[in-house]
C-alpha atoms as a PDB file:
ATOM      1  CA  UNK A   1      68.636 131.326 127.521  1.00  0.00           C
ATOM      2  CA  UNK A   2      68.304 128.707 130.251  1.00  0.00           C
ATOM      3  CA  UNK A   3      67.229 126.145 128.031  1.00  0.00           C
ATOM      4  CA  UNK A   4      70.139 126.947 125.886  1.00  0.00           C
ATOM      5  CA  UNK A   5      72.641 126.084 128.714  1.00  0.00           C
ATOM      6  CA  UNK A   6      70.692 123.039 129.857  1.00  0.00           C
ATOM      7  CA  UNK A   7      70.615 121.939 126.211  1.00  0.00           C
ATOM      8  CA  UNK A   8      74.700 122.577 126.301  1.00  0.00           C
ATOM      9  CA  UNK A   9      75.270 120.786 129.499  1.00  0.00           C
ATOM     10  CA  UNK A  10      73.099 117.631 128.565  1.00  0.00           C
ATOM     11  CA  UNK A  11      75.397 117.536 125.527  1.00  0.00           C
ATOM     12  CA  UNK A  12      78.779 117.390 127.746  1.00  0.00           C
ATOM     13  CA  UNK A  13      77.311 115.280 130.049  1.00  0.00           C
ATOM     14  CA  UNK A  14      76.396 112.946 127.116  1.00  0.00           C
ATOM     15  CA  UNK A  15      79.943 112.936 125.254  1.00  0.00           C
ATOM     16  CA  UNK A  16      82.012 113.277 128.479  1.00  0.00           C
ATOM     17  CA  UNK A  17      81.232 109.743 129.020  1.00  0.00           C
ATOM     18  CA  UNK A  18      81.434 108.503 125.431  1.00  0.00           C
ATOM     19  CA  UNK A  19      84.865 106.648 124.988  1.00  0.00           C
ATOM     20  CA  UNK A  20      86.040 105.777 121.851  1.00  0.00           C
ATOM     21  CA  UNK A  21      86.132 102.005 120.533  1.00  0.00           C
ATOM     22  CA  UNK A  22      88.241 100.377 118.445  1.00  0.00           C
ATOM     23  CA  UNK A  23      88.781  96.304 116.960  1.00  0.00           C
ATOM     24  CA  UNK A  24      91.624  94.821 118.783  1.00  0.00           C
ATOM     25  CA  UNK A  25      93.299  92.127 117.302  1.00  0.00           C
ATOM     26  CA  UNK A  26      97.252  90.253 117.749  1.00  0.00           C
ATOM     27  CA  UNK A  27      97.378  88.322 114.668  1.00  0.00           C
ATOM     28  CA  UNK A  28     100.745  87.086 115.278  1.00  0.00           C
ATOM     29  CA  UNK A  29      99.891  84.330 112.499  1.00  0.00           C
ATOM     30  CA  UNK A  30      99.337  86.992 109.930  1.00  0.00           C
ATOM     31  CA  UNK A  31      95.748  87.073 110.539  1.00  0.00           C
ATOM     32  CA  UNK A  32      92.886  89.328 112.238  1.00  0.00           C
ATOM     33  CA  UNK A  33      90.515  86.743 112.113  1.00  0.00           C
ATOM     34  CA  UNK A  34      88.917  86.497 116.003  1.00  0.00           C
ATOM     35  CA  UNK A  35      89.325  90.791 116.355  1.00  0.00           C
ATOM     36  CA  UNK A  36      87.040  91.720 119.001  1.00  0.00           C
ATOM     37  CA  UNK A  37      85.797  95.045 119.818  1.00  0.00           C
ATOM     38  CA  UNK A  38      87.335  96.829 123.159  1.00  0.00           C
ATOM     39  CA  UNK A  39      86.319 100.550 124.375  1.00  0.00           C
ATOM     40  CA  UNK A  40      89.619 102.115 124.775  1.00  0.00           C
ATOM     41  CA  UNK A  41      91.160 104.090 127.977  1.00  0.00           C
ATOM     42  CA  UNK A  42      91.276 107.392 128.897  1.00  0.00           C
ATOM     43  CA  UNK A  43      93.657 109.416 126.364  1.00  0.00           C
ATOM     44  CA  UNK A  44      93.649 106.862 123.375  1.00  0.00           C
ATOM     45  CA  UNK A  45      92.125 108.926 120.469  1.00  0.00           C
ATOM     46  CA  UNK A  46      92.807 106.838 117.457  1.00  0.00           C
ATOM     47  CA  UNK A  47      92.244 103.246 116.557  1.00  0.00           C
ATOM     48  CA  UNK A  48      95.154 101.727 114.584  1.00  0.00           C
ATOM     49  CA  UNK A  49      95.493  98.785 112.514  1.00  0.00           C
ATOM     50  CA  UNK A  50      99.123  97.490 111.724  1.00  0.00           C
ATOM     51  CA  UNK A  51     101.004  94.838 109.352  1.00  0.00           C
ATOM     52  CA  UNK A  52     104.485  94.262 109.717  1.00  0.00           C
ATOM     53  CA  UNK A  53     106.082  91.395 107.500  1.00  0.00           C
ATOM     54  CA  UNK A  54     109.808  90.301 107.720  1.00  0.00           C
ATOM     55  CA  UNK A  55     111.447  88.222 105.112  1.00  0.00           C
ATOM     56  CA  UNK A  56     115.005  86.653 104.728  1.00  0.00           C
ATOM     57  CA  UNK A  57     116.538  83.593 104.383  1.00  0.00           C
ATOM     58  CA  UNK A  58     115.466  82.170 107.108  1.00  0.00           C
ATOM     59  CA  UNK A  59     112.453  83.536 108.545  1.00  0.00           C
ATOM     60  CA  UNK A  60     109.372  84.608 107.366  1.00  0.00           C
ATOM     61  CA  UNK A  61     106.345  86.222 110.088  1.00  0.00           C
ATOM     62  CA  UNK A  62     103.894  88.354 109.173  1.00  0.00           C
ATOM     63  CA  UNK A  63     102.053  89.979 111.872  1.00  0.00           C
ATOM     64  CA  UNK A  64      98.681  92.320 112.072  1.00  0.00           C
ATOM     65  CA  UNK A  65      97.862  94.188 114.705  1.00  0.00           C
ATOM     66  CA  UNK A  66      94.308  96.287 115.863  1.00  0.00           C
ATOM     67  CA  UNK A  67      94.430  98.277 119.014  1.00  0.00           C
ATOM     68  CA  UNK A  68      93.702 101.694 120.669  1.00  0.00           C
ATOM     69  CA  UNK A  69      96.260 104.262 120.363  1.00  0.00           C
ATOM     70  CA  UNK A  70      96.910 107.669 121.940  1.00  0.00           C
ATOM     71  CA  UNK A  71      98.094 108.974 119.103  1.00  0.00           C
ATOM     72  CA  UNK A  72      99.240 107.567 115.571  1.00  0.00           C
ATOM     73  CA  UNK A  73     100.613 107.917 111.741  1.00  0.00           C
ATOM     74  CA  UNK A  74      99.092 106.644 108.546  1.00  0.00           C
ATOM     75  CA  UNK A  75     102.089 105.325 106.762  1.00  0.00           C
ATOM     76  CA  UNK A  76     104.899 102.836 105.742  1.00  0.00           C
ATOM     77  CA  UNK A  77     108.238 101.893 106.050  1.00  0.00           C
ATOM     78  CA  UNK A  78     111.132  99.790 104.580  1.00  0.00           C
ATOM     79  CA  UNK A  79     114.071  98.327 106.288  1.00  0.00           C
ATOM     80  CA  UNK A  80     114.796  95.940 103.202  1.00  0.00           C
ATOM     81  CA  UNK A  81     113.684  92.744 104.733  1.00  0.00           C
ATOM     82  CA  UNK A  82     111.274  93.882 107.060  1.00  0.00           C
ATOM     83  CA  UNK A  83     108.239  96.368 105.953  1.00  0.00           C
ATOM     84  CA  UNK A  84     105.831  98.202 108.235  1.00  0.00           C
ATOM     85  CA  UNK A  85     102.422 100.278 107.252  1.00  0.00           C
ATOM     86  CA  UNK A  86     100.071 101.249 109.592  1.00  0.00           C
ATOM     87  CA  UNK A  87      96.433 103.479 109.175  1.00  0.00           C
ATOM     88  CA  UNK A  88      95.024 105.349 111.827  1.00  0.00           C
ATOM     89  CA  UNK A  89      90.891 106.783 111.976  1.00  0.00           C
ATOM     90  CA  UNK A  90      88.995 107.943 115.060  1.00  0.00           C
ATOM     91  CA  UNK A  91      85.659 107.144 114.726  1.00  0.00           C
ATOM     92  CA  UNK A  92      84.211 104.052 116.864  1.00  0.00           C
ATOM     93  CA  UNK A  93      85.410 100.859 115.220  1.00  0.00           C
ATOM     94  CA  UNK A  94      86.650 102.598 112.344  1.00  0.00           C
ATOM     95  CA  UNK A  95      89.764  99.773 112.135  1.00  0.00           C
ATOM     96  CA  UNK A  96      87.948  97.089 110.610  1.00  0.00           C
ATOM     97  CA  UNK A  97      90.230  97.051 107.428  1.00  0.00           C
ATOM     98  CA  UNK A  98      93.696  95.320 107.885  1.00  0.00           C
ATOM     99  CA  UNK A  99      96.480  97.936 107.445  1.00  0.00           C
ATOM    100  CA  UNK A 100      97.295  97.052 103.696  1.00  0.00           C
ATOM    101  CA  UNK A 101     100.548  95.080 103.015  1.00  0.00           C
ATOM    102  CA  UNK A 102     103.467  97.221 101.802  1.00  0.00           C
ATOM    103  CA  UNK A 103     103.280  98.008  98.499  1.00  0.00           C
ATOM    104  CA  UNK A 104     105.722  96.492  96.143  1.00  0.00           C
ATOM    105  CA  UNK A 105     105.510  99.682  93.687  1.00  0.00           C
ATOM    106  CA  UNK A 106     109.279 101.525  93.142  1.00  0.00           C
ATOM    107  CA  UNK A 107     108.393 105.192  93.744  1.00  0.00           C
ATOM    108  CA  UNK A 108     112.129 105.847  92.332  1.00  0.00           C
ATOM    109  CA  UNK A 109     113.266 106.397  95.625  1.00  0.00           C
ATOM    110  CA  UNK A 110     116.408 104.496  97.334  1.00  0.00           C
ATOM    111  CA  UNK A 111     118.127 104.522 100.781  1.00  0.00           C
ATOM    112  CA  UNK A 112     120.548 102.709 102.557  1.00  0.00           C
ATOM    113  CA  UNK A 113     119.334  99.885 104.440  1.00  0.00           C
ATOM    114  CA  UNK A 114     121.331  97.052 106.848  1.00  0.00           C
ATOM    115  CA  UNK A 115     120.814  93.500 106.635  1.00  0.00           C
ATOM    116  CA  UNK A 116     120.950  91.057 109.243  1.00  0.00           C
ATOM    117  CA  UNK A 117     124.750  90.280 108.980  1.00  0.00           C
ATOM    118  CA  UNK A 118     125.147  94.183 109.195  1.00  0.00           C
ATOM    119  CA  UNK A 119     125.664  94.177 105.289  1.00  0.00           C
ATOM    120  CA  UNK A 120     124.551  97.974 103.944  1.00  0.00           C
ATOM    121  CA  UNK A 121     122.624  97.550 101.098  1.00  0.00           C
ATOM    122  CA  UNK A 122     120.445  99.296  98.982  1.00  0.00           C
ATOM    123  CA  UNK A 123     116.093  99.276  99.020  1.00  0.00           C
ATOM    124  CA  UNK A 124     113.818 100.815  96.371  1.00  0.00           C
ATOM    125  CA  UNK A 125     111.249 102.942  98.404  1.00  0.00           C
ATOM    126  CA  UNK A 126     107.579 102.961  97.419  1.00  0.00           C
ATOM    127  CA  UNK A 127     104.272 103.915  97.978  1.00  0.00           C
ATOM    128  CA  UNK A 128     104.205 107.501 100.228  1.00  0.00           C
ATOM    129  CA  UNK A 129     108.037 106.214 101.552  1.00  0.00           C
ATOM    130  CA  UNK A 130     109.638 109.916 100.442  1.00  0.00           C
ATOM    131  CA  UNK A 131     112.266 109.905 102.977  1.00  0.00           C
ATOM    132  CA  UNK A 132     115.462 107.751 104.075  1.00  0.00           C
ATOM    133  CA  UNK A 133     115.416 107.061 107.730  1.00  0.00           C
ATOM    134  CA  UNK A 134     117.914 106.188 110.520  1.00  0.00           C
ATOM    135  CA  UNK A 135     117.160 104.977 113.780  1.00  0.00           C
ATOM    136  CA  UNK A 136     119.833 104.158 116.484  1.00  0.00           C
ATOM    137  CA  UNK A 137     119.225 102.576 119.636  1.00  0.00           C
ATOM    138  CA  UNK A 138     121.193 100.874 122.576  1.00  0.00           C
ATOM    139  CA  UNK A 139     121.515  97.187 124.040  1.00  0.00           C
ATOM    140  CA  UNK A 140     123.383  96.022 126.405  1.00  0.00           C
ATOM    141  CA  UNK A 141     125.932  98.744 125.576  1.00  0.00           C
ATOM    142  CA  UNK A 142     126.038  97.656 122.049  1.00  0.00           C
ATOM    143  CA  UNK A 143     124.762 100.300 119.493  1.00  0.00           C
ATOM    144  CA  UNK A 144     121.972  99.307 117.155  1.00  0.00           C
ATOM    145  CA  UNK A 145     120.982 100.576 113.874  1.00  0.00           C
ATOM    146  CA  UNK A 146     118.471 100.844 111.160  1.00  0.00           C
ATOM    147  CA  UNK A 147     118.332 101.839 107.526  1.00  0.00           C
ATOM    148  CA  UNK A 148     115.219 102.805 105.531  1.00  0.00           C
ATOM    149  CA  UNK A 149     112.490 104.250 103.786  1.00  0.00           C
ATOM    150  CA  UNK A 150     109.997 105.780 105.576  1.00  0.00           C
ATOM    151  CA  UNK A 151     106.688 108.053 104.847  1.00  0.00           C
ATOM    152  CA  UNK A 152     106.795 111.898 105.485  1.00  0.00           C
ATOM    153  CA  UNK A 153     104.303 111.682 108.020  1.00  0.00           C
ATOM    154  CA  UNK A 154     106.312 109.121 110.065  1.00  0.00           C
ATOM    155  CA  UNK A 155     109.439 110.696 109.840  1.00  0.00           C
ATOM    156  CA  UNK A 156     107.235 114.207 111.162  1.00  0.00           C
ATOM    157  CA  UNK A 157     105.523 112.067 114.586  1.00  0.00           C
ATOM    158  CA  UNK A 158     107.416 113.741 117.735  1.00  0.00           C
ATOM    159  CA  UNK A 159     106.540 110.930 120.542  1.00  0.00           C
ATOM    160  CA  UNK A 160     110.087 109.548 121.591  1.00  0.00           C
ATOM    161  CA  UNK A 161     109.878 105.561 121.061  1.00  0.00           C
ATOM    162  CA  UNK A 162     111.705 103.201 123.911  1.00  0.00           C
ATOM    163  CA  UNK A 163     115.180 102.711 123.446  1.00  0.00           C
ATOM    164  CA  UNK A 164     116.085 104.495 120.643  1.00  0.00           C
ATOM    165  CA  UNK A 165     118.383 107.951 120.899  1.00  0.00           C
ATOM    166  CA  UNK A 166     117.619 109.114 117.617  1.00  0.00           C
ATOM    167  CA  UNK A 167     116.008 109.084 114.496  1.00  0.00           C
ATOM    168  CA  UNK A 168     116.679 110.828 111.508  1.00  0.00           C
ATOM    169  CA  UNK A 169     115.440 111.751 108.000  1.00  0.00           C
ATOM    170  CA  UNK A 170     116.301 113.225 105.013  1.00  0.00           C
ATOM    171  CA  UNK A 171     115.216 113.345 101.336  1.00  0.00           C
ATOM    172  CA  UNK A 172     118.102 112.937  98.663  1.00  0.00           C
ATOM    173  CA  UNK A 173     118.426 109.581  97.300  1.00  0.00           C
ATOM    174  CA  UNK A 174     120.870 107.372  99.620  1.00  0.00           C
ATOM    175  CA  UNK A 175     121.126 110.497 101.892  1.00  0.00           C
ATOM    176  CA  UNK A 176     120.877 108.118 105.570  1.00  0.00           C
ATOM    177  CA  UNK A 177     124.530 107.104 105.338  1.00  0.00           C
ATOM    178  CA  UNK A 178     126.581 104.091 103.928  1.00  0.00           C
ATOM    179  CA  UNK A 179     128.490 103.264 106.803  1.00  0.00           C
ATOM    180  CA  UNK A 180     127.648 100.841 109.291  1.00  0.00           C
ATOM    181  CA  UNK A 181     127.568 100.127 112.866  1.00  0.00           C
ATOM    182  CA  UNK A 182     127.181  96.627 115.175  1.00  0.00           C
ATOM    183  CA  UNK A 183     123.465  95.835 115.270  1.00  0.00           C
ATOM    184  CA  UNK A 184     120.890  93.960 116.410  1.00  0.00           C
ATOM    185  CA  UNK A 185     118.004  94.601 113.585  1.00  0.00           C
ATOM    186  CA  UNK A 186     114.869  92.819 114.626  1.00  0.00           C
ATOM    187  CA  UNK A 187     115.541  94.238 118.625  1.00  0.00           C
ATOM    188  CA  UNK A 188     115.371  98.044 116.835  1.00  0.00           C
ATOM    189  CA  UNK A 189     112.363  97.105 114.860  1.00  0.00           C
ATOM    190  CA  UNK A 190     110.898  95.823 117.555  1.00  0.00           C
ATOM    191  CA  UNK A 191     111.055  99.221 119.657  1.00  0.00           C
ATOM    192  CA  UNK A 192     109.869 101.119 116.350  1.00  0.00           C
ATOM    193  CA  UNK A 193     106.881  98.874 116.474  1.00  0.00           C
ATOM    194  CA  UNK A 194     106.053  99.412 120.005  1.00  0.00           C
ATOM    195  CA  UNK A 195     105.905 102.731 119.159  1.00  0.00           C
ATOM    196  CA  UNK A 196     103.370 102.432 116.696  1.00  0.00           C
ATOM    197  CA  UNK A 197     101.407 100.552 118.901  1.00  0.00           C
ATOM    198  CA  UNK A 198     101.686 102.917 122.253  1.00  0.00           C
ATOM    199  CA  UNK A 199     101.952 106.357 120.449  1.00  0.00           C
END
């Protein structure tokens, strides 16, 4: 029996100290190239690996990001000109593989989106994106909105992200709402982003 509880507390001794590690990486070029290998902090449980490209007229930035998270969701989303997946492990170094770019494949699936000019539009969903998603958000007193596709297991994630009220989905076809309100896109995105790579 002793040995038994000295063979149990060598084990928690041994793990106790054993912190997870993950690749980190800010490939704001669109590239992971120089990732290096950090041991994360106290409470982050998952390693994450991002990609986020936005495209319109006049920009174009595709970004990948590695890093230690406290908690995280494997999945995508759409805002029309600006896409976001992410994957999510947590095993040591278990990030080595780029989140893969959005996929490109109509699951039949539309929602409203807004462009930057506050223009509602319409975007195909694809991939796992089974839901149409609205998140609003304040700055300096001026509302801010945006319109989507999003995966289930996104939509489900319960951490609050900075600076936005309230997000909402739903699953009919076009079900987020035509209607439109003063926005500043890329500053929402931005917060939803953050919370993919804090939460």
């Amino acid at each position: 029996m002793d040995l038994q509880i000295s063979v149990f507390l060598l084990f928690i001794l041994f793990t106790a100290g054993h912190s997870l590690s993950c690749y980190e990486c800010n490939g704001l070029t669109g590239s992971c190239a120089g990732q290096t290998v950090k041991t994360c902090p106290s409470g982050s449980s998952k390693c994450m690996s991002l990609t986020a490209i936005t495209q319109g007229a006049e920009i174009s930035v595709k970004v990948k990001i590695k890093d230690c998270a406290p908690a995280c969701q494997n999945g995508s989303m759409n805002f029309g000109i600006s896409t976001l997946t992410s994957s999510c492990c947590d095993t040591d170094q278990c990030n080595l593989q780029d989140a893969p770019d959005h996929s490109n494949v109509p699951n039949g699936k539309k929602c409203y989106s807004i462009d930057l000019k506050n223009r509602t539009n319409t975007v195909s969903c694809s991939g796992t994106e089974d839901r149409c998603i609205k998140a609003t958000g304040t700055l300096g007193g001026q509302s801010v909105v945006v319109k989507g596709c999003a995966s289930k297991s996104i939509c489900d994630a319960t951490t609050p992200v900075p600076n936005v009220q309230d997000i909402s989905c739903c699953e009919g076809n076009l079900c987020n709402g035509a209607q439109s309100v003063s926005q500043s896109f890329l500053f929402l995105c931005c917060s939803l982003l953050s919370y993919f790579l804090l939460h």
